[in-house]
C-alpha atoms as a PDB file:
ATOM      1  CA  UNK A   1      80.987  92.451 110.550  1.00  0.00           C
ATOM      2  CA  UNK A   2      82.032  90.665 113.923  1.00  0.00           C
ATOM      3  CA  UNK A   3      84.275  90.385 116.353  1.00  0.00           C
ATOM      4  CA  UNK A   4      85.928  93.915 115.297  1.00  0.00           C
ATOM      5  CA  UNK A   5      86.458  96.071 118.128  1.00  0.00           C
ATOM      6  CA  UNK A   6      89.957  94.514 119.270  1.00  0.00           C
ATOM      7  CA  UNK A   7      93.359  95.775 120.596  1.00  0.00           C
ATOM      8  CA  UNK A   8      96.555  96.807 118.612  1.00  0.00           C
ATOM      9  CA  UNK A   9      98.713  93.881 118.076  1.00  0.00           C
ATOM     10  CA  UNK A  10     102.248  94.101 116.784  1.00  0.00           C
ATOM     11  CA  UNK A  11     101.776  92.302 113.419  1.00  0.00           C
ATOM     12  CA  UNK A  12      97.775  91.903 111.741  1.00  0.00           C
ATOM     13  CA  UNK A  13      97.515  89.516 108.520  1.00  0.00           C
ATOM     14  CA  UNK A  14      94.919  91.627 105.837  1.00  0.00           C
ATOM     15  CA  UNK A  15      93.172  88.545 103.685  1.00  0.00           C
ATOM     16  CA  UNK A  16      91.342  89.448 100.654  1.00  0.00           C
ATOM     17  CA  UNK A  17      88.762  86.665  99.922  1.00  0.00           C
ATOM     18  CA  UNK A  18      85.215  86.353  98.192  1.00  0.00           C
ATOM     19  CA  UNK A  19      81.881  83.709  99.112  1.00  0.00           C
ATOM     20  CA  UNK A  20      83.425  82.766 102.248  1.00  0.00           C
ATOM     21  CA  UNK A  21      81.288  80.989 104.603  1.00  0.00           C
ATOM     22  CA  UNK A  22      83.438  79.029 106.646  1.00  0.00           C
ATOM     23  CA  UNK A  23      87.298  79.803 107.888  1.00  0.00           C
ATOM     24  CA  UNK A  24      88.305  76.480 106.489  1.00  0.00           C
ATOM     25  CA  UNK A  25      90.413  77.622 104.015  1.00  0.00           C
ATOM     26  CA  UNK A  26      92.808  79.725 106.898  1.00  0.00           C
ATOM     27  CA  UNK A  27      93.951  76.120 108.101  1.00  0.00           C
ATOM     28  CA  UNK A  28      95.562  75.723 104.467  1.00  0.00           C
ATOM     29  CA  UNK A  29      96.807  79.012 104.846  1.00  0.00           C
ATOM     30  CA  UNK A  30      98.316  78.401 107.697  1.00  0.00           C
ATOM     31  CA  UNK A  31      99.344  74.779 107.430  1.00  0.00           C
ATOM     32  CA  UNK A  32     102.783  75.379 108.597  1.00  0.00           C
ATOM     33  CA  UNK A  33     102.381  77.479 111.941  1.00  0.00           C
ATOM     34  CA  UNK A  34      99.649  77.667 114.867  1.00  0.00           C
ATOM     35  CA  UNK A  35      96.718  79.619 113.187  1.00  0.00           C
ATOM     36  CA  UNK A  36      95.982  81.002 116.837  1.00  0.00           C
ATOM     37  CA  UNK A  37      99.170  82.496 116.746  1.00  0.00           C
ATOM     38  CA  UNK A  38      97.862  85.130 114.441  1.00  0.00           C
ATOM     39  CA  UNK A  39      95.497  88.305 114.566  1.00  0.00           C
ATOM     40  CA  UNK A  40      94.084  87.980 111.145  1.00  0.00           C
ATOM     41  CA  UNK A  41      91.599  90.365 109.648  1.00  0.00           C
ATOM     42  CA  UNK A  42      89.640  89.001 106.531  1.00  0.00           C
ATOM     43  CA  UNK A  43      87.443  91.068 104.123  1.00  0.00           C
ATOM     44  CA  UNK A  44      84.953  88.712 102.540  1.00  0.00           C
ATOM     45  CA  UNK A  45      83.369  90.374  99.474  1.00  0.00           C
ATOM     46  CA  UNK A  46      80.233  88.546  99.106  1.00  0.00           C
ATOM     47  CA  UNK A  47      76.462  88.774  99.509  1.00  0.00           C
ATOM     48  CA  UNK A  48      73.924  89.597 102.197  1.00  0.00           C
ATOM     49  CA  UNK A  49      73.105  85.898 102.020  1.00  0.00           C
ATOM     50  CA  UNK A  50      76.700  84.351 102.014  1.00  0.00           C
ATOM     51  CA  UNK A  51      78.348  85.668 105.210  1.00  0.00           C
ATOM     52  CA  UNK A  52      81.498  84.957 107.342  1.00  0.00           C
ATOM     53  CA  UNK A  53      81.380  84.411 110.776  1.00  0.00           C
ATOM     54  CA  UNK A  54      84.372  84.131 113.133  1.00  0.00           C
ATOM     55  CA  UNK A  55      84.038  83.074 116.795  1.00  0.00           C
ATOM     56  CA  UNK A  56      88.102  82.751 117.284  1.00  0.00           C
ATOM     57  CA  UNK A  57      88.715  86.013 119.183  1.00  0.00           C
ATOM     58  CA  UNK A  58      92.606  86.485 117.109  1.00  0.00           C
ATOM     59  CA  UNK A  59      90.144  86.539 113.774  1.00  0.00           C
ATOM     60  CA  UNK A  60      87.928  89.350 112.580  1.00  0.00           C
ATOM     61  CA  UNK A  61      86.119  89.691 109.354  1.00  0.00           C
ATOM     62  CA  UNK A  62      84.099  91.982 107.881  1.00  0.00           C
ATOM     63  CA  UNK A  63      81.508  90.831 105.029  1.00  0.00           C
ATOM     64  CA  UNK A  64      81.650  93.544 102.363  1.00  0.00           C
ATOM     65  CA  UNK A  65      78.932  94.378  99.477  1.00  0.00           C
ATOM     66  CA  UNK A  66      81.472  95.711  97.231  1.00  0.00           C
ATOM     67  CA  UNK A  67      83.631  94.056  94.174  1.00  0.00           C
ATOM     68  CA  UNK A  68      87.076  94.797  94.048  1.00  0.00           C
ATOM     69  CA  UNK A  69      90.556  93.725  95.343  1.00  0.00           C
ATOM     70  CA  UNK A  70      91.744  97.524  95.860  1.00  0.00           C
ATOM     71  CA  UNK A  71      88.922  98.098  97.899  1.00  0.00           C
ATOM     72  CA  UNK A  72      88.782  95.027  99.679  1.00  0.00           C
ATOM     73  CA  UNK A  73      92.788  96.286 100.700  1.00  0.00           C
ATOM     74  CA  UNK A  74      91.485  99.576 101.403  1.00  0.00           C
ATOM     75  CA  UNK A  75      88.533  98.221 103.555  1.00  0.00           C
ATOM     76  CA  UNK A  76      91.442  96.231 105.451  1.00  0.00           C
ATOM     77  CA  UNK A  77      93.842  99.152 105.978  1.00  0.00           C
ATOM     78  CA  UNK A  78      90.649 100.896 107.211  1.00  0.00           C
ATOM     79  CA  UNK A  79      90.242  98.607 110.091  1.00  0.00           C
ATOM     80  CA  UNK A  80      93.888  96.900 110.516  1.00  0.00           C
ATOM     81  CA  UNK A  81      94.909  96.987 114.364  1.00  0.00           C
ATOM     82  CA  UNK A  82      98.331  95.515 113.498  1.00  0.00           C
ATOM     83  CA  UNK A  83     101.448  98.100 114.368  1.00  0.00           C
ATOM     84  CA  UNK A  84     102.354  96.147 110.954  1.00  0.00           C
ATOM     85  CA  UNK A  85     100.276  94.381 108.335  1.00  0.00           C
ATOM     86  CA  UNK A  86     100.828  91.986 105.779  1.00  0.00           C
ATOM     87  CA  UNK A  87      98.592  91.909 102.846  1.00  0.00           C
ATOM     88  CA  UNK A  88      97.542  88.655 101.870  1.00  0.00           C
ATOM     89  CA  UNK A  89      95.357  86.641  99.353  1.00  0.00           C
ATOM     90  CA  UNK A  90      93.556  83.417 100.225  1.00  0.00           C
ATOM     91  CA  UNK A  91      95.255  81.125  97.846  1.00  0.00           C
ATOM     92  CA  UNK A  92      99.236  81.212  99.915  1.00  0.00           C
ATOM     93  CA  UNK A  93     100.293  79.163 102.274  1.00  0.00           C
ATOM     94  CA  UNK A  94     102.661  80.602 104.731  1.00  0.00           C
ATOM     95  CA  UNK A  95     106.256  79.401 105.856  1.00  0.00           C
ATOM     96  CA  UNK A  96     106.675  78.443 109.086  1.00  0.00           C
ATOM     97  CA  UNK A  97     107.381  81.563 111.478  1.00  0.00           C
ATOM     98  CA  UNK A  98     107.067  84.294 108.420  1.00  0.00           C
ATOM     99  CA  UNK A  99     106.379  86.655 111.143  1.00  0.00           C
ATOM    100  CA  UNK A 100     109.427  86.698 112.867  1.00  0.00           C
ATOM    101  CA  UNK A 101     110.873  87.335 109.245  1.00  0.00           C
ATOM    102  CA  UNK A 102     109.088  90.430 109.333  1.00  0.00           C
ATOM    103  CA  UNK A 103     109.123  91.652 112.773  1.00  0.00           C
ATOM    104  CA  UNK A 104     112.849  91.393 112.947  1.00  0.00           C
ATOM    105  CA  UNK A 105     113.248  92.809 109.532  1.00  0.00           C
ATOM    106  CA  UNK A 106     111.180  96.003 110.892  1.00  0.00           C
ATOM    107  CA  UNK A 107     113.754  95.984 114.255  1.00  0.00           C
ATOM    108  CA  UNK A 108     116.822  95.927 111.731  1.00  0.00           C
ATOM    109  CA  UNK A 109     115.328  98.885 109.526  1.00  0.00           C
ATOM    110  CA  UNK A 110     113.487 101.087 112.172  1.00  0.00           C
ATOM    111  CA  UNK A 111     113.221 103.930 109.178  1.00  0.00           C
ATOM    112  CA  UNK A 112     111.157 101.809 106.761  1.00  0.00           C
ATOM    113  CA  UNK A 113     107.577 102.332 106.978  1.00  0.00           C
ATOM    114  CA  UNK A 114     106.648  99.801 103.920  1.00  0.00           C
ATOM    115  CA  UNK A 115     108.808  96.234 103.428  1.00  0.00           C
ATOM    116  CA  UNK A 116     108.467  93.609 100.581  1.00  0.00           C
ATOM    117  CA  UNK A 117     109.525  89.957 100.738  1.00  0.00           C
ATOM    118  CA  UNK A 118     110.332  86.803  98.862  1.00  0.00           C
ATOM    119  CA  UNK A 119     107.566  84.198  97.178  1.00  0.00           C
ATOM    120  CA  UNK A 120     108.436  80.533  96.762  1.00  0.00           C
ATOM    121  CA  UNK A 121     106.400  78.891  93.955  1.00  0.00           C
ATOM    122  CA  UNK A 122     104.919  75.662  94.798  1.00  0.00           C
ATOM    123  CA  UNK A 123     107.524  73.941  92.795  1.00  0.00           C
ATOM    124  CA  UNK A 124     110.181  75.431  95.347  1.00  0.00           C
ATOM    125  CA  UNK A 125     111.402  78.102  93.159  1.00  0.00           C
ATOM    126  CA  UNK A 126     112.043  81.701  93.527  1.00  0.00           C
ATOM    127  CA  UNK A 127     108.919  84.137  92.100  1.00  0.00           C
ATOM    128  CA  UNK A 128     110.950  86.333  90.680  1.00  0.00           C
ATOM    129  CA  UNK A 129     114.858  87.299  89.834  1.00  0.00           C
ATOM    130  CA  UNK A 130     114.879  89.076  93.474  1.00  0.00           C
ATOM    131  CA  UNK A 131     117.622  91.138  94.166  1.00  0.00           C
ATOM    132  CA  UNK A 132     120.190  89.290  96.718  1.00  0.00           C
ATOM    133  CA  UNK A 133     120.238  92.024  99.174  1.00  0.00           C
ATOM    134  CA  UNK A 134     118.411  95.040 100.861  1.00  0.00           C
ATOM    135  CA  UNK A 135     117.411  97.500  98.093  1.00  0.00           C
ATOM    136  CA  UNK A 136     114.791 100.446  97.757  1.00  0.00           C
ATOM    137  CA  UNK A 137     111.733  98.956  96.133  1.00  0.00           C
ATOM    138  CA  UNK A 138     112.055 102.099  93.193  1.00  0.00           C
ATOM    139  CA  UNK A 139     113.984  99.848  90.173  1.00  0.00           C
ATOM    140  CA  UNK A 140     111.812  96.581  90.057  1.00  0.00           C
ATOM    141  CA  UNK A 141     108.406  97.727  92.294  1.00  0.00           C
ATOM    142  CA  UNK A 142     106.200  96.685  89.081  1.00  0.00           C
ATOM    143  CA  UNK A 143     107.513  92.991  89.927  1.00  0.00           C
ATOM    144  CA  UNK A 144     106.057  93.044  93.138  1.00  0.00           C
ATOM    145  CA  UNK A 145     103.441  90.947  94.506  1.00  0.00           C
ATOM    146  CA  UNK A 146     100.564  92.062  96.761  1.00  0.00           C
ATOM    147  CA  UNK A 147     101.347  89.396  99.024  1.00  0.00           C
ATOM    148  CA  UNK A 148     105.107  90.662  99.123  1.00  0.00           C
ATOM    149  CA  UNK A 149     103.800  93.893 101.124  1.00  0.00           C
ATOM    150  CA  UNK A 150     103.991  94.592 104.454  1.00  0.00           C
ATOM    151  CA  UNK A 151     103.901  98.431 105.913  1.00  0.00           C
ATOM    152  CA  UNK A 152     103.453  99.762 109.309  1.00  0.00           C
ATOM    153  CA  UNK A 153      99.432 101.162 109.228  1.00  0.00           C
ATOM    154  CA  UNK A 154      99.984 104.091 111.212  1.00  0.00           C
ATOM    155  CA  UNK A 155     102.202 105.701 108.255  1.00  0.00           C
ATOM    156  CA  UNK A 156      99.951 104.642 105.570  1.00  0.00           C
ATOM    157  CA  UNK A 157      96.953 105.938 107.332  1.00  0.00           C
ATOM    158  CA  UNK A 158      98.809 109.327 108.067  1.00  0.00           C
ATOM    159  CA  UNK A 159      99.693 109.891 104.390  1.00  0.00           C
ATOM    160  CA  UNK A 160      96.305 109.093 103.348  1.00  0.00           C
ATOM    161  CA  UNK A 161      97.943 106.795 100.948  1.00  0.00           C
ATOM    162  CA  UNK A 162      95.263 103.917  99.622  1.00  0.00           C
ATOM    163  CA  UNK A 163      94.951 102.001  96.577  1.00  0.00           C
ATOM    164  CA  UNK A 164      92.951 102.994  93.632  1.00  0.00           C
ATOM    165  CA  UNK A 165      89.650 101.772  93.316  1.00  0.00           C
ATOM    166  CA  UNK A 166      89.873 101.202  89.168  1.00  0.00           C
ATOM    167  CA  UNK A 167      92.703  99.289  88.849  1.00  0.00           C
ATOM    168  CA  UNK A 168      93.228  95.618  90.058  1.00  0.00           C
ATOM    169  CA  UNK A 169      91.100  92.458  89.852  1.00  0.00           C
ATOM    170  CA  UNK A 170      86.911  92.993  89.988  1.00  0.00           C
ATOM    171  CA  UNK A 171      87.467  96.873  89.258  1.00  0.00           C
ATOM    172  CA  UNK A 172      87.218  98.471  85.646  1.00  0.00           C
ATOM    173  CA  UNK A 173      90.466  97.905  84.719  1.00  0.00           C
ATOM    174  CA  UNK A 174      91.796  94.790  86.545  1.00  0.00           C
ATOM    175  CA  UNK A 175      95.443  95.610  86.705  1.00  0.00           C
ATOM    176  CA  UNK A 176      97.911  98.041  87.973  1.00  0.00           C
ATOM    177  CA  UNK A 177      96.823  98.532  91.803  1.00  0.00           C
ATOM    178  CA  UNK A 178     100.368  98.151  93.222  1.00  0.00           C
ATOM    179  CA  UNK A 179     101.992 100.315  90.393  1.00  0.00           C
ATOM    180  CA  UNK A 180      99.974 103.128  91.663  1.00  0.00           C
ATOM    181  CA  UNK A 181     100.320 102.062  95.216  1.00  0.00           C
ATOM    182  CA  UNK A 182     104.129 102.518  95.107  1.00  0.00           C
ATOM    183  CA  UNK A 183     104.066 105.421  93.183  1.00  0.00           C
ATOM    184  CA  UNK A 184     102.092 107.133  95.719  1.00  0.00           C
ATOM    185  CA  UNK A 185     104.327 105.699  98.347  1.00  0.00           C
ATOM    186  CA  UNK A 186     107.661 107.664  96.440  1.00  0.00           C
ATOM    187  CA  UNK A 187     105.661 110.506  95.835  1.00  0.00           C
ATOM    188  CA  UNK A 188     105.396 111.006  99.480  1.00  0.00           C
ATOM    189  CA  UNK A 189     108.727 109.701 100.447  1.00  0.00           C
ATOM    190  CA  UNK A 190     107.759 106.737 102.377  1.00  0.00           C
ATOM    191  CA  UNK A 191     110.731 104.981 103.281  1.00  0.00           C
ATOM    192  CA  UNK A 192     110.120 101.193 101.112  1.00  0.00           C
ATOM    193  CA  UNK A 193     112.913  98.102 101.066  1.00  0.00           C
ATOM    194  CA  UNK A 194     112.742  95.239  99.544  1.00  0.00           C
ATOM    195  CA  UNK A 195     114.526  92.250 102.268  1.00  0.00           C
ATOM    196  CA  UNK A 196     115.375  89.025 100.750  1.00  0.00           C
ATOM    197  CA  UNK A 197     113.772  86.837 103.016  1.00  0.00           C
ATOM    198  CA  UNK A 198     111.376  84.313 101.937  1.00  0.00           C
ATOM    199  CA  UNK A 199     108.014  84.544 103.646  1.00  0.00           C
ATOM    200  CA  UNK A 200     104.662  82.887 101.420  1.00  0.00           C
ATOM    201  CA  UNK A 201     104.478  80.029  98.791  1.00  0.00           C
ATOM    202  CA  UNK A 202     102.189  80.940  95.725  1.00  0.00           C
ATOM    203  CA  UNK A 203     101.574  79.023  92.511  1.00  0.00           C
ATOM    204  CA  UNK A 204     104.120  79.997  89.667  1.00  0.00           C
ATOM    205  CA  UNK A 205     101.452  81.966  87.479  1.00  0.00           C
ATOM    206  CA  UNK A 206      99.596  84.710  89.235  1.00  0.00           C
ATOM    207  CA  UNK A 207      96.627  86.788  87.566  1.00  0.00           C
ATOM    208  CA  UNK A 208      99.165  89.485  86.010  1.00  0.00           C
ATOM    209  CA  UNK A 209     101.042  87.126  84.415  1.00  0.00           C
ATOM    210  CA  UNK A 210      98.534  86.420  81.736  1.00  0.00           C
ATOM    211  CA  UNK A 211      99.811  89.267  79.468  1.00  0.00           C
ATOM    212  CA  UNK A 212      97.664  88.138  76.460  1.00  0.00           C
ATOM    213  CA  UNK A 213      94.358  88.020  77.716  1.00  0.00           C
ATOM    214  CA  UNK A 214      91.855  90.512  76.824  1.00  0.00           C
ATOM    215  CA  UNK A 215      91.583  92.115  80.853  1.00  0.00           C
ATOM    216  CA  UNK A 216      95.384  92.224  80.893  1.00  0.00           C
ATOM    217  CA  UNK A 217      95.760  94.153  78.114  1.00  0.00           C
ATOM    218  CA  UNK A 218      92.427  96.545  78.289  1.00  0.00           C
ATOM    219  CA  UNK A 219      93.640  97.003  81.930  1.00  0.00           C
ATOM    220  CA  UNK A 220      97.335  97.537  81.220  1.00  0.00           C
ATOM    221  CA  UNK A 221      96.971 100.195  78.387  1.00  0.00           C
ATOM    222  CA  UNK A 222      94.496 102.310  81.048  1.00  0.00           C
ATOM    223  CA  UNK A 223      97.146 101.917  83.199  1.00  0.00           C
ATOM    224  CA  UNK A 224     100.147 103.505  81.067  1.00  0.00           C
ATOM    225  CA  UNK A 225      97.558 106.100  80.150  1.00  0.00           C
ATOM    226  CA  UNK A 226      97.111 107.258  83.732  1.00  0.00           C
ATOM    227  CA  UNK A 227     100.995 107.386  84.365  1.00  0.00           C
ATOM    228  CA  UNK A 228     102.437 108.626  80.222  1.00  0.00           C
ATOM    229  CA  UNK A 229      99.102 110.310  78.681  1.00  0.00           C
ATOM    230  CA  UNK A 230      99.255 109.767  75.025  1.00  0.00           C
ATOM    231  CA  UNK A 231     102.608 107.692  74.946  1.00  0.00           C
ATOM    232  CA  UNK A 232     100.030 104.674  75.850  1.00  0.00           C
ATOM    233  CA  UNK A 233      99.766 104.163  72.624  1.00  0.00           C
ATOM    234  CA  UNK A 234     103.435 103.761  71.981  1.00  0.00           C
ATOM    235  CA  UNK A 235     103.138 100.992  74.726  1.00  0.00           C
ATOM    236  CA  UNK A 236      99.836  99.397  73.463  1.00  0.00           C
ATOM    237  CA  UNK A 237     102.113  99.120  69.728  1.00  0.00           C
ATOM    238  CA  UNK A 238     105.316  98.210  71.415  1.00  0.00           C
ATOM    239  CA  UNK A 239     103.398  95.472  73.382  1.00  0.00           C
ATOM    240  CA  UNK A 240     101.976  93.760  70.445  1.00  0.00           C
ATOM    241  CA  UNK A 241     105.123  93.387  69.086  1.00  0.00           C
ATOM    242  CA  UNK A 242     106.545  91.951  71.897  1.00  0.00           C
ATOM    243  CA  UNK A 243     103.886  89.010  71.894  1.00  0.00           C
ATOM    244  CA  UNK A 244     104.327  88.430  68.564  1.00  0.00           C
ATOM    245  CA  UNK A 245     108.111  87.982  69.028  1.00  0.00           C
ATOM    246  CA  UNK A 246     107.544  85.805  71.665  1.00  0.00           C
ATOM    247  CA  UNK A 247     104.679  83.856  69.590  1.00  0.00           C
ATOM    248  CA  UNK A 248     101.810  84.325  72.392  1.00  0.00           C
ATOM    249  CA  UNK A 249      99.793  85.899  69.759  1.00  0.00           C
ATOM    250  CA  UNK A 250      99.757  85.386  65.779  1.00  0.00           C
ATOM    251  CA  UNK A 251      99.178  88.022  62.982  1.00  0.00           C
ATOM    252  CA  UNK A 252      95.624  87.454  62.690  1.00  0.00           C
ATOM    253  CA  UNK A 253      95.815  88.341  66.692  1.00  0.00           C
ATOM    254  CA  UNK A 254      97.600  91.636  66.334  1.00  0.00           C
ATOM    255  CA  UNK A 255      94.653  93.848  65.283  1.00  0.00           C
ATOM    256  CA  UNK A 256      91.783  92.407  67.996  1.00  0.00           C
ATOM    257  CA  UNK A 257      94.310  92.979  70.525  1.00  0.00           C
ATOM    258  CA  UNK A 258      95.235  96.421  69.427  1.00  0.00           C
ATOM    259  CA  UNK A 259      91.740  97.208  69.576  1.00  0.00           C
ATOM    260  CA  UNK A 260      91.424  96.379  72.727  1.00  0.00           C
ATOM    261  CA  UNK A 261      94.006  98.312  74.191  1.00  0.00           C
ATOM    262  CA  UNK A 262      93.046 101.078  72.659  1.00  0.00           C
ATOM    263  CA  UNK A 263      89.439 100.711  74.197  1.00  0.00           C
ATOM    264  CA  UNK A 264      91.433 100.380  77.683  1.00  0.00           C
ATOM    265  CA  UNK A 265      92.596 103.956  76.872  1.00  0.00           C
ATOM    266  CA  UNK A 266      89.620 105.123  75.434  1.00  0.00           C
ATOM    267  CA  UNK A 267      87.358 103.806  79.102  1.00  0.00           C
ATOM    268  CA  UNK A 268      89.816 105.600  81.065  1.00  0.00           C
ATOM    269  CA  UNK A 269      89.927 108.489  79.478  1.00  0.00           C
ATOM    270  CA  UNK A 270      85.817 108.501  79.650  1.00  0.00           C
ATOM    271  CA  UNK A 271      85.522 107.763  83.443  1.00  0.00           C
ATOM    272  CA  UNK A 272      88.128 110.744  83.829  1.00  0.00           C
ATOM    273  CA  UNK A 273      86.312 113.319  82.742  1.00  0.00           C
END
C-alpha cells in the first residue's frame, strides 16, 4: 500500500486490476483526457512479489493478497476518498471529460446517492438497449455493467451496503455481484437512476455474456438459488432450453450442462449452511 493517506476529492476512479507492476496500462485508460486530472485509487490483487508502486501523488494503490473482483470493489469502497466514485475495470478507455458527465449529472439529481451510465463498444455502438431517458435502475439493473456505477461513498458506507464476496469473477461462483449489489441498494431505499449519458468504451462481449460456459452457468444457477430457493431449478431447466433454441448448445450438451447447474445449486447450498 502507498501513497494512501490523501484528502477528499469530489470524484475518485475505483480500478480493479491483477499482476500490476507498472501504471502503464492507466495511459490507455485514459488516452482521451489528462491522466493527472484524476484521483484514481487502484486495487492490484497480486502477490507479495509482484507489487504496484505509484509515485504520482493523484494515484494510490493498494496491493491486495486476496482473489476476487467483489472484494477487490469492497477493498476500494473501503478506502475511496472521492465525495463520488466510479467503479472501473482496467480494460476501458474513457471518453474525453466523463467526469463532468457525472459531476453534473449528480448537481441535476441532488437525491440520488447511486447513478449508472452509458458504454460504447469499441465498434461505436451502444452496450445495451439503454433506456432514452432518466429512469430508476429497478426494471433492467441485471443489464448493468460494473463500470456503469457510480455512487456517492458516504451513503454506501452509511448503509453498510458492500458486494458479496461469492459471487463475481475469482470468487466461488463468478457471477451475480451487481444483482445482489442493487438489490441491497432497493432494499434500503437508496435513491439509484440510470442517466443516458455515455461515459466508457468497452469491447462488445464482456465476461457475463458468455452464457454457455461452464462458470456462467454453475455461477448463475447459485445465483437464482440465493434470490428464488428451489425455483432455481425451474431456471437451470428453462435456461437450457433457451440455448438450445438459440443453438449455443446441442442435445448431446443439454445434460452436462444441466449437471452443472445443478452442482452451482448444490455448492451454494453447502457453503450456506
Amino acid at each position: 500500500m502507498n501513497n494512501i493517506e490523501k484528502n477528499s476529492c469530489e470524484l475518485e476512479i475505483l480500478i480493479a486490476t491483477m499482476n500490476r507492476d507498472s501504471l502503464d496500462f492507466l495511459s490507455v485508460m485514459f488516452q482521451n483526457n489528462d491522466l493527472d486530472d484524476y484521483q484514481i485509487l487502484i486495487i492490484n490483487q497480486t502477490t507479495e512479489s509482484n507489487l504496484l508502486k505509484s509515485n504520482k501523488a493523484n494515484i494510490r494503490v493498494i496491493n491486495s493478497f486476496e482473489k476476487g473482483i467483489s472484494k477487490s470493489r469492497n477493498l476500494a469502497v473501503n478506502n475511496a476518498i472521492g465525495e463520488i466514485c466510479l467503479l472501473a475495470d482496467d480494460d476501458v478507455i474513457y471518453l474525453k471529460h466523463f467526469e463532468k458527465k457525472i459531476v453534473e449529472a449528480y448537481k441535476n439529481n441532488n437525491k440520488a446517492s447511486v447513478l449508472t451510465f452509458k458504454t460504447l463498444t469499441t465498434e461505436g455502438k451502444p452496450y445495451s438497449n439503454y433506456p432514452q431517458k432518466i429512469t430508476t435502475l429497478f426494471k433492467f439493473y441485471r443489464k448493468i455493467l460494473s463500470i456503469e456505477i457510480t455512487f456517492k461513498t458516504k451513503e454506501l458506507i452509511k448503509s453498510k451496503i458492500n458486494f458479496n464476496e461469492n459471487f463475481g469473477l475469482g470468487a466461488t461462483f463468478e457471477e451475480g455481484e451487481n444483482v445482489f449489489f442493487f438489490r441491497s441498494i432497493f432494499e434500503k431505499g437508496i435513491p439509484s437512476y440510470f442517466v443516458p449519458e455515455t461515459i466508457v468504451i468497452h469491447k462488445p462481449v464482456s465476461s457475463s455474456d458468455d452464457v454457455t460456459s461452464d462458470r456462467y452457468i454453475f455461477g448463475r444457477a447459485a445465483m437464482h438459488y440465493k434470490l428464488q430457493g428451489s425455483f432455481a431449478y425451474f431456471y437451470a431447466i428453462k435456461l437450457m432450453f433457451a440455448l438450445l433454441r438459440r443453438g449455443l448448445i446441442g442435445f448431446d450438451q443439454v445434460i452436462p450442462k444441466f449437471n452443472v447447474a445443478l452442482k452451482g445449486i448444490r455448492k451454494y447450498k453447502q457453503i450456506q449452511k
